[in-house]
N, C-alpha and C. Protein backbone atom coordinates (compact mmCIF):
# COMPACT_ATOMS: atom_id res chain seq x y z
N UNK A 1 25.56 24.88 16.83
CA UNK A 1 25.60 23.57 17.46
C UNK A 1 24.77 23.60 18.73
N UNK A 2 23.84 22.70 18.58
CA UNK A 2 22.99 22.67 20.01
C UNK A 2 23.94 22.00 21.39
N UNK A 3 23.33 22.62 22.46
CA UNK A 3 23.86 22.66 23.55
C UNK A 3 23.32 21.44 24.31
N UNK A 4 23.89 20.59 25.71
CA UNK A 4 23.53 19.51 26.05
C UNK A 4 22.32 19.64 26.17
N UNK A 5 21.32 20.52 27.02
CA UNK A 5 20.43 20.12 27.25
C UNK A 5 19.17 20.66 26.44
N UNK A 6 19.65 20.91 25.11
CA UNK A 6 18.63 21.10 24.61
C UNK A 6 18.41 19.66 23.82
N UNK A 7 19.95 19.22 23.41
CA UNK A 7 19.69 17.59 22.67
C UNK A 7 18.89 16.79 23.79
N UNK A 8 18.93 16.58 24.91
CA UNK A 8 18.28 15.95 25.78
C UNK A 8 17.14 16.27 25.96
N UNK A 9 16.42 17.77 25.82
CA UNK A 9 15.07 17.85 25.04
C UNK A 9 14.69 16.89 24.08
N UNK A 10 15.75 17.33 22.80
CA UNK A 10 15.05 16.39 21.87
C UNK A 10 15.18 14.98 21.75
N UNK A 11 15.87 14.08 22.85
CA UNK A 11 15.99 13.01 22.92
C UNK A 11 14.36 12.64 23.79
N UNK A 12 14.57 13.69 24.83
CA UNK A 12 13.12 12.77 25.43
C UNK A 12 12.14 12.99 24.66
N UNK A 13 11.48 14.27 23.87
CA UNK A 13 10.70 14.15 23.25
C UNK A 13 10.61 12.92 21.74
N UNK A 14 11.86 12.86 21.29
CA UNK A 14 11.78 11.58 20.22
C UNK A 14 11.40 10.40 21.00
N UNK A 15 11.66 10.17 22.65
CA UNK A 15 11.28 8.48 23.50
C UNK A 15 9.84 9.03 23.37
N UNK A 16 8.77 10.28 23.83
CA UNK A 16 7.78 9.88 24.01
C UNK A 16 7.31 9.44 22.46
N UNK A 17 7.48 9.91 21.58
CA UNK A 17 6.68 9.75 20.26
C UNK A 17 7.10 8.03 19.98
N UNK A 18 8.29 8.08 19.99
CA UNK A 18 8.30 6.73 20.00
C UNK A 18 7.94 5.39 20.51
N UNK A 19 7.50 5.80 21.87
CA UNK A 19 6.49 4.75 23.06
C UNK A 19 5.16 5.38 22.51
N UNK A 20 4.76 5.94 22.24
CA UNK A 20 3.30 6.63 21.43
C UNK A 20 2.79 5.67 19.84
N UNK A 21 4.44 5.52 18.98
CA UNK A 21 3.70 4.77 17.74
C UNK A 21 4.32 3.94 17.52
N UNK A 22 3.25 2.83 17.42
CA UNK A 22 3.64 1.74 17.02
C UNK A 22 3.96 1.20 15.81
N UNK A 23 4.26 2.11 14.92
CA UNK A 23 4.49 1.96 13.75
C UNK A 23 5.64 3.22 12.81
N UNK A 24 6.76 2.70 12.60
CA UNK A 24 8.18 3.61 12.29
C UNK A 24 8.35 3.25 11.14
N UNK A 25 8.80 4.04 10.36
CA UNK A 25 10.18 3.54 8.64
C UNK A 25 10.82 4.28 9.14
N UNK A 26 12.23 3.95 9.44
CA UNK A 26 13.07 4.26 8.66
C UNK A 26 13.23 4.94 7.25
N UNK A 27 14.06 5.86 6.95
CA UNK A 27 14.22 6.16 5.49
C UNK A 27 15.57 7.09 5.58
N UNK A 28 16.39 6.73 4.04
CA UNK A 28 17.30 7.94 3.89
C UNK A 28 16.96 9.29 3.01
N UNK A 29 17.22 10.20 3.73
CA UNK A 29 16.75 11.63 2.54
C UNK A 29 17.94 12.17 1.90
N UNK A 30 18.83 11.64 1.39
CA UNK A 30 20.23 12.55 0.64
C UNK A 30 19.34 13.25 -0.50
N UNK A 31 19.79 13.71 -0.86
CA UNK A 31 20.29 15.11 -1.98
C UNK A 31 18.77 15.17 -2.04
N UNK A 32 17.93 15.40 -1.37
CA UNK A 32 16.49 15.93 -1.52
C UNK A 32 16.43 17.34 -1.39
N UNK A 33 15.59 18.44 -1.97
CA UNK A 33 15.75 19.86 -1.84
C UNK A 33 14.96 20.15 -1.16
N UNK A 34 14.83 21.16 -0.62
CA UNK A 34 13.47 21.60 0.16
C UNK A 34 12.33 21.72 -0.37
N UNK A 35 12.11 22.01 -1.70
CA UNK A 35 10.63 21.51 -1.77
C UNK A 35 10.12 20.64 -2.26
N UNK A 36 11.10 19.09 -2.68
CA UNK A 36 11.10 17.71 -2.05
C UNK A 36 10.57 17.22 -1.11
N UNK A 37 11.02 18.04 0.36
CA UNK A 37 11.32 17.73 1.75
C UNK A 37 9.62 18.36 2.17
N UNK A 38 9.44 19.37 1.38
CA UNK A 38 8.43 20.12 1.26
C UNK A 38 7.20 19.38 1.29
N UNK A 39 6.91 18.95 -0.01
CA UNK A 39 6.46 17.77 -0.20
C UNK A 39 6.05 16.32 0.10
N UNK A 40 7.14 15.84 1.06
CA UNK A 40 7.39 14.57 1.81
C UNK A 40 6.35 14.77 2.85
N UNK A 41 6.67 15.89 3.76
CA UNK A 41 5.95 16.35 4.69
C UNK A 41 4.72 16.18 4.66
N UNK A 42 4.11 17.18 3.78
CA UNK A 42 2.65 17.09 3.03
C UNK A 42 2.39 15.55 3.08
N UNK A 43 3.20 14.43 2.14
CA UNK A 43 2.63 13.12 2.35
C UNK A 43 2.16 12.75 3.50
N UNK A 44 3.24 12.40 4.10
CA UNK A 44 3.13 12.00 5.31
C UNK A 44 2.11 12.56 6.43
N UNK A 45 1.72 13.77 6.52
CA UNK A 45 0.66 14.35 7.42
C UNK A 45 -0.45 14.36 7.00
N UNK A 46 -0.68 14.12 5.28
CA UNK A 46 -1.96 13.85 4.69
C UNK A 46 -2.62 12.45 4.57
N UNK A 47 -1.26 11.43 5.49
CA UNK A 47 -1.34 9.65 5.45
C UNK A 47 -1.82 9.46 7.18
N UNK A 48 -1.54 10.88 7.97
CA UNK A 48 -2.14 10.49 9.26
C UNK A 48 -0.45 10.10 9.76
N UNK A 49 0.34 10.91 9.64
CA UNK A 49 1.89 10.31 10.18
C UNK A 49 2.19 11.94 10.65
N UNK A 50 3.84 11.41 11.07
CA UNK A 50 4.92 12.32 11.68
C UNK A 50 5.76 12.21 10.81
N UNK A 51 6.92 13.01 10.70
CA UNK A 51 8.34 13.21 9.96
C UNK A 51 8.86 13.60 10.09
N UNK A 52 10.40 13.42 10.96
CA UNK A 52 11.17 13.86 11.55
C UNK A 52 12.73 13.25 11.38
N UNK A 53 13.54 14.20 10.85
CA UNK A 53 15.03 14.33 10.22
C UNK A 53 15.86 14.02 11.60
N UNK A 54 16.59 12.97 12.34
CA UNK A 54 17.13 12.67 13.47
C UNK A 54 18.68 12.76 13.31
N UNK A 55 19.06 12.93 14.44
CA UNK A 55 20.61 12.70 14.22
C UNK A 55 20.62 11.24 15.18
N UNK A 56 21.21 10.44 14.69
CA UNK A 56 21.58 8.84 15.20
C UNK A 56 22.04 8.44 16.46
N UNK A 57 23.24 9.14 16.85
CA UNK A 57 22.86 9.09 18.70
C UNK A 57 21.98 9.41 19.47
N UNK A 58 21.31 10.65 18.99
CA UNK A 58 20.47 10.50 19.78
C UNK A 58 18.95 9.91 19.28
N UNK A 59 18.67 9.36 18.34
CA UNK A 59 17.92 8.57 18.31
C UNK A 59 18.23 6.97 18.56
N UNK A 60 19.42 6.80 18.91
CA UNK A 60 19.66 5.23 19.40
C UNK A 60 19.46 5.45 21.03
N UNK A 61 20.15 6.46 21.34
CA UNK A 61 19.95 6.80 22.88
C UNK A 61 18.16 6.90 23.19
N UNK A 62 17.28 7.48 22.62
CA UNK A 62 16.04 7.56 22.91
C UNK A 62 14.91 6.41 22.57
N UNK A 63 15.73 5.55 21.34
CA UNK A 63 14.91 3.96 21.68
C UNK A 63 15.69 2.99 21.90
N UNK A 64 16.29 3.19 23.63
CA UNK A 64 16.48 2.57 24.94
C UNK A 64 15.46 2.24 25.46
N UNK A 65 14.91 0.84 25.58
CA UNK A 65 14.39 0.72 26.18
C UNK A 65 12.42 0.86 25.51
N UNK A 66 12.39 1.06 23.71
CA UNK A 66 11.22 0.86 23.44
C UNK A 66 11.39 0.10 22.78
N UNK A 67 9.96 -0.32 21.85
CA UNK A 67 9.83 -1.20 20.68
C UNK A 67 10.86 -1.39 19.85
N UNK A 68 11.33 0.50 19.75
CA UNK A 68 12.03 0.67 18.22
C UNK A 68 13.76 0.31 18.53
N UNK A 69 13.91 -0.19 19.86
CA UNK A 69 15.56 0.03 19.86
C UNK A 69 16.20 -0.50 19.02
N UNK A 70 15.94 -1.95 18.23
CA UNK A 70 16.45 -2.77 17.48
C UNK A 70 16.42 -2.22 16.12
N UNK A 71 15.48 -1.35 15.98
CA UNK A 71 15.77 -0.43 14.40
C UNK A 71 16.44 1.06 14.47
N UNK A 72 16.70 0.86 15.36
CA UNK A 72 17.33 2.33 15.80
C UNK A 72 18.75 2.54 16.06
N UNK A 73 19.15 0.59 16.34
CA UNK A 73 20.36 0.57 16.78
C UNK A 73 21.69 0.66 15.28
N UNK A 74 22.53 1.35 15.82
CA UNK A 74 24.25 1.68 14.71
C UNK A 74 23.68 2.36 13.48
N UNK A 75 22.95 3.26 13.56
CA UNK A 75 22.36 4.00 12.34
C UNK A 75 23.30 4.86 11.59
N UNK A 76 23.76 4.78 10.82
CA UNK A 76 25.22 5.36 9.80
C UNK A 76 24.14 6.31 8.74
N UNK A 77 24.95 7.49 8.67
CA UNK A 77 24.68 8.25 7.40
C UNK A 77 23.69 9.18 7.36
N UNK A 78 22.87 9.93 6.67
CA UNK A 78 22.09 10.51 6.58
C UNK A 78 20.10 9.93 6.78
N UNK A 79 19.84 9.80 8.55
CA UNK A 79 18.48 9.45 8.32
C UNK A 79 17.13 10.05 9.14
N UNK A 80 16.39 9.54 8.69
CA UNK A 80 14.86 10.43 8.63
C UNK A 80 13.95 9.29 9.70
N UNK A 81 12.71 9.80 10.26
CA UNK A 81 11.56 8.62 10.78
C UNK A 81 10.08 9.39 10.05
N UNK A 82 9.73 8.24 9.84
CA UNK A 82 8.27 8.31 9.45
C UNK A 82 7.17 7.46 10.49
N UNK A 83 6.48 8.53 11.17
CA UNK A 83 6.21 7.33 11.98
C UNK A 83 4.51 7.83 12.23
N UNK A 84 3.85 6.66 12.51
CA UNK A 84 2.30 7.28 13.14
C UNK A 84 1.76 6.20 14.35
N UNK A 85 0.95 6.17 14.79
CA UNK A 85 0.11 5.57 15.73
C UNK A 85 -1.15 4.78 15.17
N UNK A 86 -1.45 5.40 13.89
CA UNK A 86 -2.56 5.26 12.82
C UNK A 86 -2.68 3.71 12.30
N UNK A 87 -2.84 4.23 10.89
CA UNK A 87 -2.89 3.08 9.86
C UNK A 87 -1.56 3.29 9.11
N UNK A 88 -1.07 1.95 9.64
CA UNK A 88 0.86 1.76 8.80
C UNK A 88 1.13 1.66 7.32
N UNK A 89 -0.47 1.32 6.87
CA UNK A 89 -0.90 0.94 5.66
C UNK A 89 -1.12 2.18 4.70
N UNK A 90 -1.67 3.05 5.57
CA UNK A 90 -1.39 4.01 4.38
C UNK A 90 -0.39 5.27 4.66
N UNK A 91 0.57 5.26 5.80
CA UNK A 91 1.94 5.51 5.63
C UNK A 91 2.69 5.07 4.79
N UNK A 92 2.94 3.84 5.29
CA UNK A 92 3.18 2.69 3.73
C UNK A 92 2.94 3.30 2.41
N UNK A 93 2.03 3.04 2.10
CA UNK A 93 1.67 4.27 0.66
C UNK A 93 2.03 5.09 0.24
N UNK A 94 1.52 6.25 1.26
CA UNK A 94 2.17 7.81 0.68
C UNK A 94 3.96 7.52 0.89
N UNK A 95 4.25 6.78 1.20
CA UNK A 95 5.92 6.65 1.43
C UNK A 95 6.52 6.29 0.17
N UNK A 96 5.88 5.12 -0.56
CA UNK A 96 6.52 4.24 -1.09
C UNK A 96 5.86 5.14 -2.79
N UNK A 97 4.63 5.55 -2.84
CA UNK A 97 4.38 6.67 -3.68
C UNK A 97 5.50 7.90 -3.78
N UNK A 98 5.40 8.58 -2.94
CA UNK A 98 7.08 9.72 -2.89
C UNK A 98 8.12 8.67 -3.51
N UNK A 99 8.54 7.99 -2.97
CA UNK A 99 9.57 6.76 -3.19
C UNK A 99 10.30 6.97 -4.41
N UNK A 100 8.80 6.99 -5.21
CA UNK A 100 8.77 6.37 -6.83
C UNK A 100 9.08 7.58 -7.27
N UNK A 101 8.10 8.53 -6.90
CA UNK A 101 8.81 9.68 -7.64
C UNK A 101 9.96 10.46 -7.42
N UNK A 102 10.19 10.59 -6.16
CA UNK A 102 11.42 10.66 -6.02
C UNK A 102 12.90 9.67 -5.31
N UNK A 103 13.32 9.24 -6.65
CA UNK A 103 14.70 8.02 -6.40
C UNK A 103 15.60 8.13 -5.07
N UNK A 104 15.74 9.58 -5.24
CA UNK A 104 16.83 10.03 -3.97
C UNK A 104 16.59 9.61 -2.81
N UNK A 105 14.61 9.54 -2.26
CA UNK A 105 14.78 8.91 -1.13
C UNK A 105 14.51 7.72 -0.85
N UNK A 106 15.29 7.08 -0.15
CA UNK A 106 14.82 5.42 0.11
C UNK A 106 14.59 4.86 1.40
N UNK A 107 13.91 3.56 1.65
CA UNK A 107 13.44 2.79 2.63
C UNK A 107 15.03 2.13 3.15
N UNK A 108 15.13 2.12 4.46
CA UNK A 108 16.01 1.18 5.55
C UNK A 108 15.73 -0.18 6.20
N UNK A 109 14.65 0.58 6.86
CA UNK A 109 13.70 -0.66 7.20
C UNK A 109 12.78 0.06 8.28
N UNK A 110 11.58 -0.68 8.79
CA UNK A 110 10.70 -0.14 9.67
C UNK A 110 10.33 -1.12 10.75
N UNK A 111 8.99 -0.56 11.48
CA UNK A 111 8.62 -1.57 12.84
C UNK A 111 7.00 -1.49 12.43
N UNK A 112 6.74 -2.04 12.12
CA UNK A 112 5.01 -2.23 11.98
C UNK A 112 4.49 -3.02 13.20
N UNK A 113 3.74 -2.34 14.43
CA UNK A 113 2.72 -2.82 15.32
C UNK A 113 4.10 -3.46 16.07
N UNK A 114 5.42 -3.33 16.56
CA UNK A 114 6.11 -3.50 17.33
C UNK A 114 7.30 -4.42 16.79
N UNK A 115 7.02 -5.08 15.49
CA UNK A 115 7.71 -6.00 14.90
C UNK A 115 8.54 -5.58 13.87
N UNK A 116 10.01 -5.58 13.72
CA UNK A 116 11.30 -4.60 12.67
C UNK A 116 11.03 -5.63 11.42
N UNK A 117 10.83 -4.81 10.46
CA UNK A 117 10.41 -5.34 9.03
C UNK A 117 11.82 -4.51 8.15
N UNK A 118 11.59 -5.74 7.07
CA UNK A 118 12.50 -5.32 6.17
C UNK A 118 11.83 -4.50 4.99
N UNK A 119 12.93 -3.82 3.78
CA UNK A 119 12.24 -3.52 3.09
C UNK A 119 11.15 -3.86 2.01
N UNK A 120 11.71 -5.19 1.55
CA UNK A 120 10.10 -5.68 1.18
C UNK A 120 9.18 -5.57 1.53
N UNK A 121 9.21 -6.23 3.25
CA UNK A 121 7.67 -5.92 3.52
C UNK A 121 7.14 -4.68 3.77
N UNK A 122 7.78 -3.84 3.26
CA UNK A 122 7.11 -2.03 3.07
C UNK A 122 6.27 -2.49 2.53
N UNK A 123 7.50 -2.38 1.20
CA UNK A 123 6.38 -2.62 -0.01
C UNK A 123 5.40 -3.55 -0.38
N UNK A 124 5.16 -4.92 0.83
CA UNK A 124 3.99 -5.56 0.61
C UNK A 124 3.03 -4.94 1.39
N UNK A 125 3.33 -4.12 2.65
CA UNK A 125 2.08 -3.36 3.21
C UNK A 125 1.92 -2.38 2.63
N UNK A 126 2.88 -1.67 1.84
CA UNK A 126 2.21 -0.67 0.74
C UNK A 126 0.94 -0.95 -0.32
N UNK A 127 0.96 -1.90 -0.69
CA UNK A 127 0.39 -2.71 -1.70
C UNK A 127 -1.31 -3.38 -0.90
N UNK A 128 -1.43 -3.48 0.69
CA UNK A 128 -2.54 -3.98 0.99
C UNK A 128 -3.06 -2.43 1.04
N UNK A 129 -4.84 -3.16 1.21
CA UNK A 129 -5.71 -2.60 1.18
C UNK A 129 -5.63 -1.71 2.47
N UNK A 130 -6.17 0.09 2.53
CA UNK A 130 -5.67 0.31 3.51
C UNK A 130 -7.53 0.19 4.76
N UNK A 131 -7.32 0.45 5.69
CA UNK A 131 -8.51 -0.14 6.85
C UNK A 131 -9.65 0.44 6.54
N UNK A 132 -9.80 1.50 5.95
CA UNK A 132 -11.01 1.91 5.43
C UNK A 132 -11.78 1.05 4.61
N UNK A 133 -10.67 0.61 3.22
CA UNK A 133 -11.45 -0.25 2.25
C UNK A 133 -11.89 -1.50 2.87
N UNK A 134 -10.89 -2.29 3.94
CA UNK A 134 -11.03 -3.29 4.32
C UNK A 134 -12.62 -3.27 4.75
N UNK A 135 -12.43 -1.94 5.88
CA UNK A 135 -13.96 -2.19 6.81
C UNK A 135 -15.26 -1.75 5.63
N UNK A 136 -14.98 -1.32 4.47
CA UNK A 136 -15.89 -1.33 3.85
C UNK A 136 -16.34 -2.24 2.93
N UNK A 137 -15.49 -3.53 2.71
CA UNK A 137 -15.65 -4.83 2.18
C UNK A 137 -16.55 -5.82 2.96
N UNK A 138 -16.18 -5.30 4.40
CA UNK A 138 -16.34 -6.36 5.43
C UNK A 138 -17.85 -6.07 5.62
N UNK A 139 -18.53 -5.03 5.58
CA UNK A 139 -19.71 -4.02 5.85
C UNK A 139 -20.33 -4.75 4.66
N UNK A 140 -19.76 -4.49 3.58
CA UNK A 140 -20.49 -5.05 2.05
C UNK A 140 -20.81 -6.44 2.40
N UNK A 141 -20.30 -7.20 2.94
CA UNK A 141 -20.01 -8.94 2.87
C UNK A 141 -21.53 -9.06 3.86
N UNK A 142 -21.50 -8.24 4.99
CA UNK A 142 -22.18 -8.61 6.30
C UNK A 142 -23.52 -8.09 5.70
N UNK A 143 -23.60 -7.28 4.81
CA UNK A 143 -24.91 -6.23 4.59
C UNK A 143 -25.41 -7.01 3.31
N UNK A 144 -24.61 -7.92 2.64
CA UNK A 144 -25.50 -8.75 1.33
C UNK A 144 -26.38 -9.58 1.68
N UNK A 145 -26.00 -10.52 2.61
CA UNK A 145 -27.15 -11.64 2.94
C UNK A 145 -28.66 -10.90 3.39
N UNK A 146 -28.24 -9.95 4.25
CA UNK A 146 -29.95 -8.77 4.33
C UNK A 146 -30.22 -8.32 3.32
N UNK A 147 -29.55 -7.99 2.17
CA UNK A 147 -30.08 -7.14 1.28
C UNK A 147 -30.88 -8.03 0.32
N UNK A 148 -30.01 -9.17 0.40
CA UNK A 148 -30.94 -10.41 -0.76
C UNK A 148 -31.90 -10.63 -0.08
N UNK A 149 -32.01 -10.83 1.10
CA UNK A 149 -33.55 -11.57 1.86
C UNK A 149 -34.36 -10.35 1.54
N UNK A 150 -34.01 -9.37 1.99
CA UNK A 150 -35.26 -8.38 1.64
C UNK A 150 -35.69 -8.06 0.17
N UNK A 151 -34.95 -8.50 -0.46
CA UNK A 151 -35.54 -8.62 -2.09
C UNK A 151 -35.97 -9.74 -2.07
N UNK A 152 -35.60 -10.37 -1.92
CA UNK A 152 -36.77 -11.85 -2.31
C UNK A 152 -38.38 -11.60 -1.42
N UNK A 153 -38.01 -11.28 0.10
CA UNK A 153 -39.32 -10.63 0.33
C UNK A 153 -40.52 -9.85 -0.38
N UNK A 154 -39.46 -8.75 -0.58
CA UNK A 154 -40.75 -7.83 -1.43
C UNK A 154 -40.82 -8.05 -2.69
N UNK A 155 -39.80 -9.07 -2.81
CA UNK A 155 -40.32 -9.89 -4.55
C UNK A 155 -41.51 -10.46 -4.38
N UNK A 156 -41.84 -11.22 -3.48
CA UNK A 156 -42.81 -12.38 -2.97
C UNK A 156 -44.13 -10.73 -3.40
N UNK A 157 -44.53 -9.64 -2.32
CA UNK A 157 -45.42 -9.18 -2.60
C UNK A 157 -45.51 -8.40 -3.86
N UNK A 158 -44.38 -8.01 -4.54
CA UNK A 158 -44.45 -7.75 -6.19
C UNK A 158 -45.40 -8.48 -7.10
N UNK A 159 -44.92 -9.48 -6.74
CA UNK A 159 -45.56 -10.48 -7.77
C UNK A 159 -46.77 -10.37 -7.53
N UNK A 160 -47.10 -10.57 -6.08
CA UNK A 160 -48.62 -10.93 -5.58
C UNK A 160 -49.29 -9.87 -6.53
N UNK A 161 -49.04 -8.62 -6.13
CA UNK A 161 -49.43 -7.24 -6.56
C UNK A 161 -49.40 -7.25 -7.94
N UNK A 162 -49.02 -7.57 -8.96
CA UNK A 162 -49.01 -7.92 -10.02
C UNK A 162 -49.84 -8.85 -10.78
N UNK A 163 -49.89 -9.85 -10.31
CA UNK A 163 -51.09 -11.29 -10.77
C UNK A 163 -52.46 -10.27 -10.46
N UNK A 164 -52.47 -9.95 -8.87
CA UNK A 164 -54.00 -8.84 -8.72
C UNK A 164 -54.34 -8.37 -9.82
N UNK A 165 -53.46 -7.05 -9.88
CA UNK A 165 -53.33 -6.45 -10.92
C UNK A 165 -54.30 -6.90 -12.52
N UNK A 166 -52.78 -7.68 -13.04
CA UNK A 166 -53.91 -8.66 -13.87
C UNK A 166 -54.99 -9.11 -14.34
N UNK A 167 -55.14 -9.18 -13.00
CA UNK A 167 -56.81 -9.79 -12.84
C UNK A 167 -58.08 -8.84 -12.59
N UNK A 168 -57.66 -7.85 -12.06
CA UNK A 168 -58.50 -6.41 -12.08
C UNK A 168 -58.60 -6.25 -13.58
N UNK A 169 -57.44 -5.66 -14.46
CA UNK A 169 -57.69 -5.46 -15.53
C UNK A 169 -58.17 -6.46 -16.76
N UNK A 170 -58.24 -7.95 -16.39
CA UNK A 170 -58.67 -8.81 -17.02
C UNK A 170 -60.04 -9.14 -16.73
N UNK A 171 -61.06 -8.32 -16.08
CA UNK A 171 -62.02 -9.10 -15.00
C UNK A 171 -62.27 -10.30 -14.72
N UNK A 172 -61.13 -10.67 -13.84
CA UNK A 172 -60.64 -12.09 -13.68
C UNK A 172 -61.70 -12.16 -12.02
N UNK A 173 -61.74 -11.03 -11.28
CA UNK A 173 -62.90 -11.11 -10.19
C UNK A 173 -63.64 -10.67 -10.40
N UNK A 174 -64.89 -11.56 -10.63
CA UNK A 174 -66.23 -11.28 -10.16
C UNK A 174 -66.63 -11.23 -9.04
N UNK A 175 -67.52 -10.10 -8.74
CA UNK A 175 -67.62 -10.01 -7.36
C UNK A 175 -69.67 -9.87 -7.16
């Protein structure tokens, strides 16, 4: 059994991470095994996140006073945080991926960008596109209108170059 002031270690260190990301799930881990838990981990640090198994007082005591207090508050039973600073979107993912494959663990609810979401809307930010694809749609969208003008450009001297052409091999100039 840890001693007072080592829980008060881990209380302040859970406030800084928690004033650090703006983005938390909630989740329960019952009857998961360790190399389940094993596994989870791996997700989550390969999504650009944290994962960390809390005991409930003192994670209600340590979001006093942040974003997360309102998801943090009367927490009953066996629970976990998933949390990053990153993209929530593809936390979201690798979360709700584990999810599926494994039943045992489930969503509570979370805080995306400061705001306590329910579990649906996991699973609708699971489901968006995550910021990479976005900024590479957005790149595609901005980079077509140049790409067509410059083909129609060097269409314009294709052609030219071509009719010449033509006409060289037709002795269409006399000179």
């Amino acid at each position: 059994m840890k001693k007072k002031p080592d829980k008060q270690k881990d209380m302040e260190a859970l406030r800084k991470e928690l004033e650090s990301s703006g983005n938390v799930f909630l989740t329960g881990y019952e009857k998961l095994t360790v190399s389940q838990d094993f596994e989870l981990r791996k997700a989550v640090r390969g999504a650009g996140g944290k994962y960390r198994v809390i005991k409930n007082r003192i994670a209600e005591k340590a979001a006093e006073g942040t974003a997360a207090a309102e998801l943090l508050r009367e927490l009953k039973g066996m629970c976990s945080l998933a949390y990053t600073s990153g993209d929530p979107v593809a936390l979201a993912k690798a979360l709700t991926n584990y999810a599926k494959a494994n039943p045992s663990f489930t969503f509570r609810a979370g805080m995306v960008q400061g705001r306590v979401v329910d579990v649906g809307a996991i699973h609708e930010l699971a489901n968006l596109p995550s910021k990479e694809e976005i900024y590479a749609k957005l790149l595609w969208l901005i980079n077509a209108p140049a790409q067509r003008l410059v083909t129609a450009i060097n269409g314009v001297g294709r052609n030219l170059a071509v009719v010449v052409d033509q006409g060289v091999k037709e002795n269409k100039f006399k000179g």
